[in-house]
Protein backbone atom coordinates (compact mmCIF):
# COMPACT_ATOMS: atom_id res chain seq x y z
CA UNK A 1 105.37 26.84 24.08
CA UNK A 2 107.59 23.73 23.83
CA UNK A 3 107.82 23.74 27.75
CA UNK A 4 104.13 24.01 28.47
CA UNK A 5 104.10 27.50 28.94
CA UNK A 6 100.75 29.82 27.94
CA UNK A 7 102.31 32.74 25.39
CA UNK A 8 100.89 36.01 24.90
CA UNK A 9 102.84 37.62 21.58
CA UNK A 10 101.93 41.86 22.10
CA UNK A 11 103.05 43.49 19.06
CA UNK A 12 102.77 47.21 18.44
CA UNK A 13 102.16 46.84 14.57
CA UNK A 14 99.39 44.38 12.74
CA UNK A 15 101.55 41.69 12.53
CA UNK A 16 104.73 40.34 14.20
CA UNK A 17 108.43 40.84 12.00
CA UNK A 18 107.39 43.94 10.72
CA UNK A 19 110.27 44.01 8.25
CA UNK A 20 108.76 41.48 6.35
CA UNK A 21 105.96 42.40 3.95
CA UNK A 22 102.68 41.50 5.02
CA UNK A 23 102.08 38.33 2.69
CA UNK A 24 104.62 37.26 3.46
CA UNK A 25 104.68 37.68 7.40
CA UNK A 26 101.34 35.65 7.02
CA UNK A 27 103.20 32.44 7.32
CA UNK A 28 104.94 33.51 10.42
CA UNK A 29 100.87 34.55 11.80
CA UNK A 30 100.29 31.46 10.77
CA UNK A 31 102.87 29.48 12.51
CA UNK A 32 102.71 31.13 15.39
CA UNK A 33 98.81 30.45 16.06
CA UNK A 34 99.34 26.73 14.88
CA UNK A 35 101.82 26.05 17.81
CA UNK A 36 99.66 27.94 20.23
CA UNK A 37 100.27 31.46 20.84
CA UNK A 38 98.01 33.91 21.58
CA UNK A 39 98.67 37.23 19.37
CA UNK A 40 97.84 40.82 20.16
CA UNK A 41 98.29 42.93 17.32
CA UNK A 42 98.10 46.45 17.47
CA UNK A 43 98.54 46.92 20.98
CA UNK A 44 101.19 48.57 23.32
CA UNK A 45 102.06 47.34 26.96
CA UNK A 46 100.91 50.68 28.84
CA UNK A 47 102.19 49.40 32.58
CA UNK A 48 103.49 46.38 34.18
CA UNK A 49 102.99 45.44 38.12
CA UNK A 50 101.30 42.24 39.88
CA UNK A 51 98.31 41.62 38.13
CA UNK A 52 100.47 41.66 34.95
CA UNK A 53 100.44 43.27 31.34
CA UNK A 54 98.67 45.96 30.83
CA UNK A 55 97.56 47.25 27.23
CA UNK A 56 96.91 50.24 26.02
CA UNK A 57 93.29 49.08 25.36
CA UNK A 58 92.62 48.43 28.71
CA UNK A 59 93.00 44.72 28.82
CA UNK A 60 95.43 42.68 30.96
CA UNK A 61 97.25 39.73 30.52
CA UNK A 62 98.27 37.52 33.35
CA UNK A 63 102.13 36.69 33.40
CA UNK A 64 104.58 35.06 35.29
CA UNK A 65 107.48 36.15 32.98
CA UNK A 66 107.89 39.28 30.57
CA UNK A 67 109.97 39.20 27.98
CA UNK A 68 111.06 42.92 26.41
CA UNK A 69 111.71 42.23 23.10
CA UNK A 70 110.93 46.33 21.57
CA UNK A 71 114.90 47.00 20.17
CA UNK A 72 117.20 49.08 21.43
CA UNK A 73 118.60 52.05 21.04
CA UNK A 74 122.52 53.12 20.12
CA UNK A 75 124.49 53.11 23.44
CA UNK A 76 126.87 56.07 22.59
CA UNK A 77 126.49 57.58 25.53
CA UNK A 78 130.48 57.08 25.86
CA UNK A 79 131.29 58.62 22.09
CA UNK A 80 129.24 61.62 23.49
CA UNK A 81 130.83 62.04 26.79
CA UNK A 82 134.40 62.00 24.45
CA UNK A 83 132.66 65.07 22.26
CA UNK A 84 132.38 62.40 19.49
CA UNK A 85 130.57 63.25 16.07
CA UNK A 86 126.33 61.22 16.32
CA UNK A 87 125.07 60.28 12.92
CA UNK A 88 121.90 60.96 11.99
CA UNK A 89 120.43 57.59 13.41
CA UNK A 90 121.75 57.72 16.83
CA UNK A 91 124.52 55.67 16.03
CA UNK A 92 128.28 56.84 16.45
CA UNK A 93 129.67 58.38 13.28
CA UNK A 94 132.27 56.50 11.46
CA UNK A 95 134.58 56.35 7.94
CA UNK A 96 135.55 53.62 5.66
CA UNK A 97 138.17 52.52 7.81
CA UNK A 98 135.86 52.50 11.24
CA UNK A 99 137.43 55.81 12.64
CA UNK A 100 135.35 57.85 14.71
CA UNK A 101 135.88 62.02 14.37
CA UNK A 102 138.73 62.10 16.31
CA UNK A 103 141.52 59.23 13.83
CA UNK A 104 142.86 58.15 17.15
CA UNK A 105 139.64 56.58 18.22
CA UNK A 106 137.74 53.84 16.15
CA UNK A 107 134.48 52.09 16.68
CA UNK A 108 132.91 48.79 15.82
CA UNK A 109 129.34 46.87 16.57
CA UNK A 110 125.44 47.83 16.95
CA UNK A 111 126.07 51.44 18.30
CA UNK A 112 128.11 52.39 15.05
CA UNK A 113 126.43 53.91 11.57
CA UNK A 114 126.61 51.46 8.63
CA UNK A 115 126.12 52.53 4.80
CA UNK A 116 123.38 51.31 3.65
CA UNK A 117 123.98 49.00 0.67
CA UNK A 118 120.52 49.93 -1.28
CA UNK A 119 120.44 53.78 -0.33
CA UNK A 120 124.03 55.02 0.84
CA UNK A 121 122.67 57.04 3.24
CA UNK A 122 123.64 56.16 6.95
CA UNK A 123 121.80 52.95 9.11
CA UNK A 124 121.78 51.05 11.90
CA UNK A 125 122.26 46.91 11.11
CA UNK A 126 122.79 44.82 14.41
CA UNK A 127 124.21 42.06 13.20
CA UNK A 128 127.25 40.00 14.12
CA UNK A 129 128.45 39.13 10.92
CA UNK A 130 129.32 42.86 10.29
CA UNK A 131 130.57 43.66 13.42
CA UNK A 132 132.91 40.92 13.18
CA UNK A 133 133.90 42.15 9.55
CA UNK A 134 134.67 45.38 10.93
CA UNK A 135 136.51 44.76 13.83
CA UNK A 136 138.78 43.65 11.47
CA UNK A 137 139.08 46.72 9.51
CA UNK A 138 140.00 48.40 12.62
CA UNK A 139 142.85 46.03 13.45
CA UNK A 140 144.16 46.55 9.91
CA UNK A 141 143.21 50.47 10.35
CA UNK A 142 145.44 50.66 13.71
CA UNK A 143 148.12 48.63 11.90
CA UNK A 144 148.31 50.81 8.94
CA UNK A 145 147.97 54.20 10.82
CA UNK A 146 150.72 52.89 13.28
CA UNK A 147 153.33 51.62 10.28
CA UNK A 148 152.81 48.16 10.56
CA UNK A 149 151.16 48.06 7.28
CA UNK A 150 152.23 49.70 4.14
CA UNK A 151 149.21 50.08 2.19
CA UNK A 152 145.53 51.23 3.67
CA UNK A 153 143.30 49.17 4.22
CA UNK A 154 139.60 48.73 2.39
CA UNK A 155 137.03 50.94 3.02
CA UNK A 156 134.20 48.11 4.43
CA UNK A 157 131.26 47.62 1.92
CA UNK A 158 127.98 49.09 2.94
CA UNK A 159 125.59 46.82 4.16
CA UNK A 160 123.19 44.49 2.91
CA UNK A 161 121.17 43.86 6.12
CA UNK A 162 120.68 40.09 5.67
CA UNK A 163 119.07 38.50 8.96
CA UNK A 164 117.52 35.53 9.37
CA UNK A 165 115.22 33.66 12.39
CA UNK A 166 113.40 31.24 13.77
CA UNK A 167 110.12 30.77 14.39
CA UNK A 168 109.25 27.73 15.55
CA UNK A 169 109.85 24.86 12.58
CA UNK A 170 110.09 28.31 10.00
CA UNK A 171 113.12 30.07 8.86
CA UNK A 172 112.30 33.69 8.12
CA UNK A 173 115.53 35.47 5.78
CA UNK A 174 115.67 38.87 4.05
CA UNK A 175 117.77 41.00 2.83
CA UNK A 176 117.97 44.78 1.47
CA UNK A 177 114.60 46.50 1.35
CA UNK A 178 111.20 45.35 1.89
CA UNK A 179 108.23 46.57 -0.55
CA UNK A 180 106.95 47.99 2.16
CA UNK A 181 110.08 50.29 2.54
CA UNK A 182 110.56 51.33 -1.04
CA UNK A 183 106.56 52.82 -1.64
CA UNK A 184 107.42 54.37 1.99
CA UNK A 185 110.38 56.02 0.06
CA UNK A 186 108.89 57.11 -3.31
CA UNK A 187 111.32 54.60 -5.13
CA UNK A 188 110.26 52.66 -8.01
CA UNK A 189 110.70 49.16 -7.54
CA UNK A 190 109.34 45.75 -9.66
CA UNK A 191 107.80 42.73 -7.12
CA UNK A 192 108.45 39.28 -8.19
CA UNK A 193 106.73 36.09 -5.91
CA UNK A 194 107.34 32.35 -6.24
CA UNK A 195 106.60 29.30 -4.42
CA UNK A 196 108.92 26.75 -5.80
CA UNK A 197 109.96 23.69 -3.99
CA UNK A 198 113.16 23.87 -2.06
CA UNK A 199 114.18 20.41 -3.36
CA UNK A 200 113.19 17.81 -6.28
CA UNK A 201 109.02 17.00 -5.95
CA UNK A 202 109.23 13.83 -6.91
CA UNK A 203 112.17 13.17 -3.97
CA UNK A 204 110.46 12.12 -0.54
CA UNK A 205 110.29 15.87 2.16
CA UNK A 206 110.24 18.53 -0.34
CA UNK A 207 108.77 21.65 1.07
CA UNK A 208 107.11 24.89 -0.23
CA UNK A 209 109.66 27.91 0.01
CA UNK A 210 107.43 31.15 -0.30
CA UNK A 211 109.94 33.85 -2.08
CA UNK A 212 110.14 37.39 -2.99
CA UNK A 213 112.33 39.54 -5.10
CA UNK A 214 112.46 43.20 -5.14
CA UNK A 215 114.06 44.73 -8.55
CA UNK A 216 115.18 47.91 -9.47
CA UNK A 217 113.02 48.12 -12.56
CA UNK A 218 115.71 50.49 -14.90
CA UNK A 219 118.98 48.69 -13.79
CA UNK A 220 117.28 45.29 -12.88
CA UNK A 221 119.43 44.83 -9.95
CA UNK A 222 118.16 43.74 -6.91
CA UNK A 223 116.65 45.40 -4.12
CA UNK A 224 115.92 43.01 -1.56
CA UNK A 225 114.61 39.69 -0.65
CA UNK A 226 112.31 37.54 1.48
CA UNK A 227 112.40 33.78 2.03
CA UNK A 228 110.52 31.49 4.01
CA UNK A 229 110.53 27.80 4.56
CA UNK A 230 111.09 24.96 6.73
CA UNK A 231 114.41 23.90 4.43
CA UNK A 232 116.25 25.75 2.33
CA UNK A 233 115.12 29.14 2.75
CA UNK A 234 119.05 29.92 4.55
CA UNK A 235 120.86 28.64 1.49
CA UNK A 236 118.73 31.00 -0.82
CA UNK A 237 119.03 34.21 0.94
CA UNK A 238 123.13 33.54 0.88
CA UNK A 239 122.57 32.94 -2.93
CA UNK A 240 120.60 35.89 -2.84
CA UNK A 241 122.89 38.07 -0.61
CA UNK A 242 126.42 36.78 -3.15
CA UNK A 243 124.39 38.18 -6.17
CA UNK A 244 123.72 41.42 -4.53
CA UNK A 245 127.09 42.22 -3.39
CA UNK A 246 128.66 41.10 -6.72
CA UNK A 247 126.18 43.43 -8.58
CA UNK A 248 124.44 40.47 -10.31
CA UNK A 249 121.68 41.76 -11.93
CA UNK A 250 117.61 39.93 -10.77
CA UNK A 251 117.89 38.13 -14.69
CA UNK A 252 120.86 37.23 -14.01
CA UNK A 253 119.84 34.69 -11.72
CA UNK A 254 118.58 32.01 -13.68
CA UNK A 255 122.21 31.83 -15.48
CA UNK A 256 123.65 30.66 -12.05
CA UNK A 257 124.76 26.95 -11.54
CA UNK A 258 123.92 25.66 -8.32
CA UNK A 259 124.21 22.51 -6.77
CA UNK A 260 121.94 20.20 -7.95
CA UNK A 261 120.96 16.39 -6.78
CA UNK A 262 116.51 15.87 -6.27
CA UNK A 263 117.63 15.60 -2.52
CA UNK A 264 119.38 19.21 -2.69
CA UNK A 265 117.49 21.05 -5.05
CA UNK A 266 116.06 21.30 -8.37
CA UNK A 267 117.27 21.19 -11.64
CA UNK A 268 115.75 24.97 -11.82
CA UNK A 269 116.95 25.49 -8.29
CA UNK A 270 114.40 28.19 -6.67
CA UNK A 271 116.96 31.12 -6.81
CA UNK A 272 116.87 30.46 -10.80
CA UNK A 273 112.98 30.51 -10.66
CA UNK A 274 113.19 34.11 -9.61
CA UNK A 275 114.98 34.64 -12.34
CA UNK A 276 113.33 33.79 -15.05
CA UNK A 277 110.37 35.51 -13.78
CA UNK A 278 112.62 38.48 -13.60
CA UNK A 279 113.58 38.09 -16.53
CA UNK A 280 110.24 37.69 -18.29
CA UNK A 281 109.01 40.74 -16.42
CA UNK A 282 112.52 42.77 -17.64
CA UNK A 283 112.57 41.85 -21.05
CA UNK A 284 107.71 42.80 -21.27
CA UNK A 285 107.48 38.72 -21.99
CA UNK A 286 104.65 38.52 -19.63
CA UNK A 287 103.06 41.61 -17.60
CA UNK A 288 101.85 40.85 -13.81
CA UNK A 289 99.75 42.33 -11.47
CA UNK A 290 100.44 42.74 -7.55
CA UNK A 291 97.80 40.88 -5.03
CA UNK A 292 97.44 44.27 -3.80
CA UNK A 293 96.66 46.04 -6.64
CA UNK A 294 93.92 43.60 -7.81
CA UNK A 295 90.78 45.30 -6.03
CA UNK A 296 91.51 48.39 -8.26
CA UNK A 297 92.24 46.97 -11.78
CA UNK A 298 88.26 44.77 -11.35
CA UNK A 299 87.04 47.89 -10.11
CA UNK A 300 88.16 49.60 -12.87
CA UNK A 301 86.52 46.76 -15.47
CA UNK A 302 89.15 44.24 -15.41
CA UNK A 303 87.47 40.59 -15.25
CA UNK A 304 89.91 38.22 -12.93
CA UNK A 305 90.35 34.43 -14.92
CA UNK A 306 91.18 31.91 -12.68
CA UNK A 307 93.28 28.99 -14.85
CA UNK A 308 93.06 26.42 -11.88
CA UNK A 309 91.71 23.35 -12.25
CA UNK A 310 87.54 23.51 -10.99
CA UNK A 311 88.38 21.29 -8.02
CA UNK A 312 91.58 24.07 -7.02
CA UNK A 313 88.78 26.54 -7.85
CA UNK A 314 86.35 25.03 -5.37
CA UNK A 315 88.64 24.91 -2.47
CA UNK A 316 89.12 28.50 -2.49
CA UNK A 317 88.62 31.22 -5.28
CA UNK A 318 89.10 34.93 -5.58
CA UNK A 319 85.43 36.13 -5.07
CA UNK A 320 83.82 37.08 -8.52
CA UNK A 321 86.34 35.08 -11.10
CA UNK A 322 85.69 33.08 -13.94
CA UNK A 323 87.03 29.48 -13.71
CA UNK A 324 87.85 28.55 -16.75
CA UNK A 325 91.39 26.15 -16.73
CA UNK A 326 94.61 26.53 -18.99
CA UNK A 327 94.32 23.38 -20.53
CA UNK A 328 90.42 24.71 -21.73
CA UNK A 329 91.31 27.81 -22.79
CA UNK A 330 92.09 27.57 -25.98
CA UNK A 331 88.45 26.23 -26.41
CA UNK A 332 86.75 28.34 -24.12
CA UNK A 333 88.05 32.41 -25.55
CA UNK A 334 84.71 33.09 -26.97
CA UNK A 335 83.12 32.94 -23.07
CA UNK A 336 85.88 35.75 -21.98
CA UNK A 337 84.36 38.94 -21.92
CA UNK A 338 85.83 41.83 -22.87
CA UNK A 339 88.00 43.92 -21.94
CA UNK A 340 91.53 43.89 -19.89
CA UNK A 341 91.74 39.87 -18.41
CA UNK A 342 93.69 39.36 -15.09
CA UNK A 343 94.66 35.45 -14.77
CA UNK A 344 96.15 33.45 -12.11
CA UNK A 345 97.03 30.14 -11.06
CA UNK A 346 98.14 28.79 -7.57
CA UNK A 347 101.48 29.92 -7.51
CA UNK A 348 101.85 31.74 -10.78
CA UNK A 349 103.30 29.14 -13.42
CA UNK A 350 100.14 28.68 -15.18
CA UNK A 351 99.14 31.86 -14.90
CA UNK A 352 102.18 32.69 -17.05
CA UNK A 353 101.55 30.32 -19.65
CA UNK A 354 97.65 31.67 -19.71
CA UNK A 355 98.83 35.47 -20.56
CA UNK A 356 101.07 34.15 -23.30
CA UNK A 357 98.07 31.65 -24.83
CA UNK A 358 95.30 35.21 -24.35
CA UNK A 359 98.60 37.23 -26.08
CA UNK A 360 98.58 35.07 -28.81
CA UNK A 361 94.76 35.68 -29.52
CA UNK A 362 95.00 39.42 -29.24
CA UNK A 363 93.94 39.76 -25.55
CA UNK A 364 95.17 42.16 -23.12
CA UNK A 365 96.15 40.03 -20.13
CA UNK A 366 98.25 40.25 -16.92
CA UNK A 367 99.24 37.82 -14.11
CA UNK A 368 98.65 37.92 -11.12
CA UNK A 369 102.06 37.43 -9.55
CA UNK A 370 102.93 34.82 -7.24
CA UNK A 371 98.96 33.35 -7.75
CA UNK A 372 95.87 32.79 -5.47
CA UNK A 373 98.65 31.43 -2.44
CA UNK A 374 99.90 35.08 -2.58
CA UNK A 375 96.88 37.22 -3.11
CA UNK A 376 95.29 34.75 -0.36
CA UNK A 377 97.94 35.84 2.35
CA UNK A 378 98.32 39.41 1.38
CA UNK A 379 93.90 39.77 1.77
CA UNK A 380 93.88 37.61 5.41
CA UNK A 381 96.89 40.43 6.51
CA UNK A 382 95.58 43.30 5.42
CA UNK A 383 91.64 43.93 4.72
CA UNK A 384 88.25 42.21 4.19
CA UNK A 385 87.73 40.53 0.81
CA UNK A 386 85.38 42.58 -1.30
CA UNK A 387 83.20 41.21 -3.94
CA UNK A 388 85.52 42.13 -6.90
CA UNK A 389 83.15 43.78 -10.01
């Protein structure tokens, strides 16, 4: 796009980085059709020759250049042909120390097995920071196996899996597991969304990180992670990824003490947002509500209160809420019906502060985590906004 060139983006799933979780790869949708490019969702390339691209629904696209971006495969093609020992992933089969099944032979980079960090059960990570890390461990394994160490070596720590791109003026991180991943696996799991600023408001540039936190919801450790942002979103997943290895727990990270000047960050930096609101959410302070999830609470007789101001409410509103604003509703409870209540701000913040004023007054309420900015994305990815009841 930045040369002048037409792109066509064909991706197999409904939206492009399919790790990510689909509210939050709405931003990436989103920059990706600002700049230009043309996106085909849910299509396959069925055939390539002269005319162009071919897709499986019958459509073609005129190129000049093709790009075959699908992933790869392990290439242990070699570990097999030396009666080597495949893991269940494709990938060759290694120990702690990088040793293949035959000692004498060790193995680093894409094609090996990692542990996974969240599961312990065998995976694939391509990434260069680990294959770096464990070429290592097989220098010091072939030292110590060949006496020129005297005490073994580490066994490398399983793997955390955090990546990060770009796309175009967006940074895209993540870490661990997506949301997406744990329901796929049956594992319980607690989903915490912010928007914080990734520096000072009041200092001239600051822009909107979108974040999300995946928590064990008996231990409270983390899961996994997504960040997004023009600045700062690289600096939070490396917070992010320190706390998981050192077995921080998701509360845990509004005790840390970051660097702080309004050009930087915040006082509350945006890693110690998440943790209060893990915190709040750990300890029953204040009880949320996934976007996704929403459809089925109304239909089920929950009325949605939206605590924005009117002119927020205006500009875009969940369809069928009550606008009534946090700094009215103190005044306003008599015109709540009854009933379970389901508030939400923009982002979240005063949607937190509305549960704990409706608490106060005997009301069953919940918030809507991460606010209309979250439920918005997560609706636009996913399905057709139905009147909510």
């Amino acid at each position: 796009m930045r040369r002048g060139l037409e792109v066509t983006l064909v991706q197999r799933g409904s939206y492009p980085l399919s790790p990510l979780d689909p509210e939050m790869a709405a931003l990436v949708v989103d920059e990706l059709r600002a700049y230009g490019v043309e996106l085909r969702t849910d299509s396959t390339v069925a055939a390539l020759d002269a005319d162009g691209v071919h897709l499986g629904d019958g459509s073609v696209v005129a190129a000049e250049l093709v790009v075959d971006a699908r992933g790869v495969r392990p290439a242990a093609s070699i570990a097999l042909q030396a009666a080597l020992e495949i893991g269940p992933t494709g990938g060759i089969a290694v120990d702690g120390l990088q040793r293949t099944s035959d000692p004498r032979i060790l193995a680093v980079g894409d094609a090996v097995e990692k542990v996974d960090a969240i599961s312990g059960a065998q995976t694939l990570v391509t990434m260069a920071g680990l294959a770096n890390r464990h070429g290592r461990t097989a220098a010091d394994t072939i030292a110590w196996q060949t006496g020129m160490l005297d005490e073994r070596p580490a066994d490398v720590a399983p793997a955390l899996g955090t990546a990060i791109v770009g796309v175009f003026d967006l940074a895209v991180a993540m870490i661990g597991w997506s949301e997406q991943r744990l329901r796929d696996a049956g594992r319980s799991h607690r989903v915490i969304h912010a928007h914080p600023l990734d520096h000072a408001g009041y200092y001239p540039g600051a822009e909107r990180l979108t974040m999300k936190l995946l928590v064990d919801p008996d231990t409270d450790l983390i899961l996994g992670a997504q960040v997004i942002g023009r600045r700062g979103a690289d600096k939070r997943i490396d917070v992010i990824a320190v706390a998981m290895r050192a077995g921080l727990t998701a509360s845990q990270l509004s005790t840390l003490e970051l660097a702080y000047a309004p050009q930087f960050g915040s006082a509350k930096d945006a890693v110690n947002m998440l943790g209060y609101v893990a915190d709040n959410a750990a300890t029953g302070l204040t009880d949320s509500i996934q976007w996704h999830e929403l459809n089925e609470a109304a239909e089920a007789g929950a009325t949605v209160i939206d605590v924005r101001s009117a002119a927020e409410h205006e500009h875009g509103a969940i369809p069928g809420s009550l606008n009534i604003s946090v700094d009215e509703l103190r005044e306003r409870l008599d015109e709540l019906p009854e009933g379970e209540l389901i508030v939400h701000c923009q982002v979240g913040q005063r949607g937190h502060t509305a549960v704990r004023i409706l608490r106060q007054h005997g009301r069953a309420a919940r918030n809507l985590d991460g606010g209309y900015l979250t439920w918005e994305a997560g609706i636009r990815m996913t399905e057709k906004v139905r009147e909510l009841s």
